[in-house]
Protein backbone atom coordinates (compact mmCIF):
# COMPACT_ATOMS: atom_id res chain seq x y z
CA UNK A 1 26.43 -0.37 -4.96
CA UNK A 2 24.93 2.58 -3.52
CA UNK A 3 23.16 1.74 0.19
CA UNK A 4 19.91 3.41 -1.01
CA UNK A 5 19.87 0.72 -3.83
CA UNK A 6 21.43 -2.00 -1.57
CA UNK A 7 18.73 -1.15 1.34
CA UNK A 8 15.87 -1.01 -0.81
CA UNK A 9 16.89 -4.64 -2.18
CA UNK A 10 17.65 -5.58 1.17
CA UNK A 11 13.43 -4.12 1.63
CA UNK A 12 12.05 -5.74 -1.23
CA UNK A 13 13.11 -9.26 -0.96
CA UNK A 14 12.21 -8.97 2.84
CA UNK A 15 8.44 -7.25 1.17
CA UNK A 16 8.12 -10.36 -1.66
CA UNK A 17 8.50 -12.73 1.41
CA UNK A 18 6.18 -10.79 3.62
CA UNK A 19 3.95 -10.44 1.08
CA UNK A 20 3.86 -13.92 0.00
CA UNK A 21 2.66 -15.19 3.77
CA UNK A 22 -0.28 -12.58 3.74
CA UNK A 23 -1.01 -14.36 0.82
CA UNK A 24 -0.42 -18.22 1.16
CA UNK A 25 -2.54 -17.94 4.63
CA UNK A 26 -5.44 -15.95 2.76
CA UNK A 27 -4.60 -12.80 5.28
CA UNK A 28 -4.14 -9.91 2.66
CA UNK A 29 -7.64 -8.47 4.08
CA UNK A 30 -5.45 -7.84 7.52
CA UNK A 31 -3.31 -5.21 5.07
CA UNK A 32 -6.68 -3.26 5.51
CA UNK A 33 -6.84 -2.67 9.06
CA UNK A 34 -5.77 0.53 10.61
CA UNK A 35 -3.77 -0.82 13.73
CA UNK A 36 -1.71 -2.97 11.59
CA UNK A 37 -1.17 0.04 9.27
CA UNK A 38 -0.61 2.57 12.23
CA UNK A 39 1.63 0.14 14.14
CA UNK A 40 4.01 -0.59 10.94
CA UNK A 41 4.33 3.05 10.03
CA UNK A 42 5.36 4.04 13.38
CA UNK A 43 7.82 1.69 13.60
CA UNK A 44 9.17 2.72 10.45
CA UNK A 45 8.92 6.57 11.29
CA UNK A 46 10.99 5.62 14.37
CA UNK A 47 13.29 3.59 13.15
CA UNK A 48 14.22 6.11 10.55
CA UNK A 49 14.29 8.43 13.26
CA UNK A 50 16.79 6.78 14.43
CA UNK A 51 19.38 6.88 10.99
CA UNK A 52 18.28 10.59 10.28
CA UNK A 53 19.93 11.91 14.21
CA UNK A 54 23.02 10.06 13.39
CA UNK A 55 22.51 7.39 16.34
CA UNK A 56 24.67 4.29 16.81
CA UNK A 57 22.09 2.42 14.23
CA UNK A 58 23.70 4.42 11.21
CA UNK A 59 27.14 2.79 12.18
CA UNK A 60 25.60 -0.42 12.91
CA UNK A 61 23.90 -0.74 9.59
CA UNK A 62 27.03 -0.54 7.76
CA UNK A 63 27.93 -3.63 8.87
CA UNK A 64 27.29 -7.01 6.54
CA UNK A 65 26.13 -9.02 9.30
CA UNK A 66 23.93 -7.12 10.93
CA UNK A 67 22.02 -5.94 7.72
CA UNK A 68 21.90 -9.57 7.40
CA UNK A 69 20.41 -10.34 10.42
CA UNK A 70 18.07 -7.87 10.79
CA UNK A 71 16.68 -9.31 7.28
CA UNK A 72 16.56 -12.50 8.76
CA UNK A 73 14.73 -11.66 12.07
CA UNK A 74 12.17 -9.47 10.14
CA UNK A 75 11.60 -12.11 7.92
CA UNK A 76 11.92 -15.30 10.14
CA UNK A 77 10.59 -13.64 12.92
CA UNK A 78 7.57 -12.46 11.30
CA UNK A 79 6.56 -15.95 9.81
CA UNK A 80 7.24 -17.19 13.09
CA UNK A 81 4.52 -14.97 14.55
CA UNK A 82 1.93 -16.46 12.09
CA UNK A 83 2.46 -19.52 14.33
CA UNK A 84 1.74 -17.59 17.80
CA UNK A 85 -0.35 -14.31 16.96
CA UNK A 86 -0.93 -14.49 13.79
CA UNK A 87 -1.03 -12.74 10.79
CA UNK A 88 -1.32 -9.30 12.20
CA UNK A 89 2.47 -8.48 12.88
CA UNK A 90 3.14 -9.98 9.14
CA UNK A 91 0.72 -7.37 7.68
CA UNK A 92 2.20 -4.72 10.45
CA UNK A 93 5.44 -5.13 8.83
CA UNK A 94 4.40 -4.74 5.80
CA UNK A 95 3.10 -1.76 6.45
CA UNK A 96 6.52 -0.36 7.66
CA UNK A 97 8.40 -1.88 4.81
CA UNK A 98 5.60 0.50 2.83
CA UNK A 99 6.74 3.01 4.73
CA UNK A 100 10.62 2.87 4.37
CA UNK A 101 9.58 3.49 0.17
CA UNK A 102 7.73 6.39 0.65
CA UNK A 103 10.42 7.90 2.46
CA UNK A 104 13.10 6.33 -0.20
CA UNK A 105 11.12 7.80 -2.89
CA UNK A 106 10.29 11.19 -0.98
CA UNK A 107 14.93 10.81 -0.46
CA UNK A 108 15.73 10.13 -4.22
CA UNK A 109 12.86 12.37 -5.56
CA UNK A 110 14.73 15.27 -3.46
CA UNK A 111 11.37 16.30 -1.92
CA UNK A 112 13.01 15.66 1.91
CA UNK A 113 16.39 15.94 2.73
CA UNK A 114 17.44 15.03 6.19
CA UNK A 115 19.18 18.04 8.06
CA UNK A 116 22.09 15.61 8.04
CA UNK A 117 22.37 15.45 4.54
């Protein structure tokens, strides 16, 4: 399997579970509010950052467990935070899961090409 198909199925089931809190506590609306949006692109935009300069995260990734892991603490972690803070980080996540597609799409499409690439 390809890791742009593997990641993005890694993305979406993390996205369908995400999703699915907004919705089971009634919080979609919070999908709507600019800090959650702004704070889950940024992440995203740096954390992709991070692949596209060929940091220690690309070599990371390509290990099992970690992509495993990281899966889990997005998604454990953020339904966690419903318990504490609230729905905001859930819907902030979202947003950088969002993200991660538009610049998967913008990658397959051929529109932007990392310099590394």
């Amino acid at each position: 399997m390809k890791p742009t198909t593997r990641d993005a199925l890694l993305a979406s089931a993390s996205g369908v579970v995400l999703f699915a809190v907004l919705a089971v506590t009634e919080s979609l609306s919070l999908l709507g509010r600019v800090d959650a949006a702004a704070a889950g692109v940024g992440l995203a935009l740096f954390v992709e950052a991070l692949f596209v300069a060929d940091t220690r995260a690309v070599e990371l990734w390509e290990r099992r467990a970690v992509r495993l892991m990281v899966v889990a603490v997005l998604v454990v972690g953020s339904v966690l935070a419903v318990a504490v803070t609230g729905q905001w980080l859930v819907a902030a996540a979202c947003w950088g899961l969002a993200t991660y597609f538009v610049l998967l799409g913008l990658l397959v499409s051929g529109v932007w090409v990392p310099s590394d690439r």
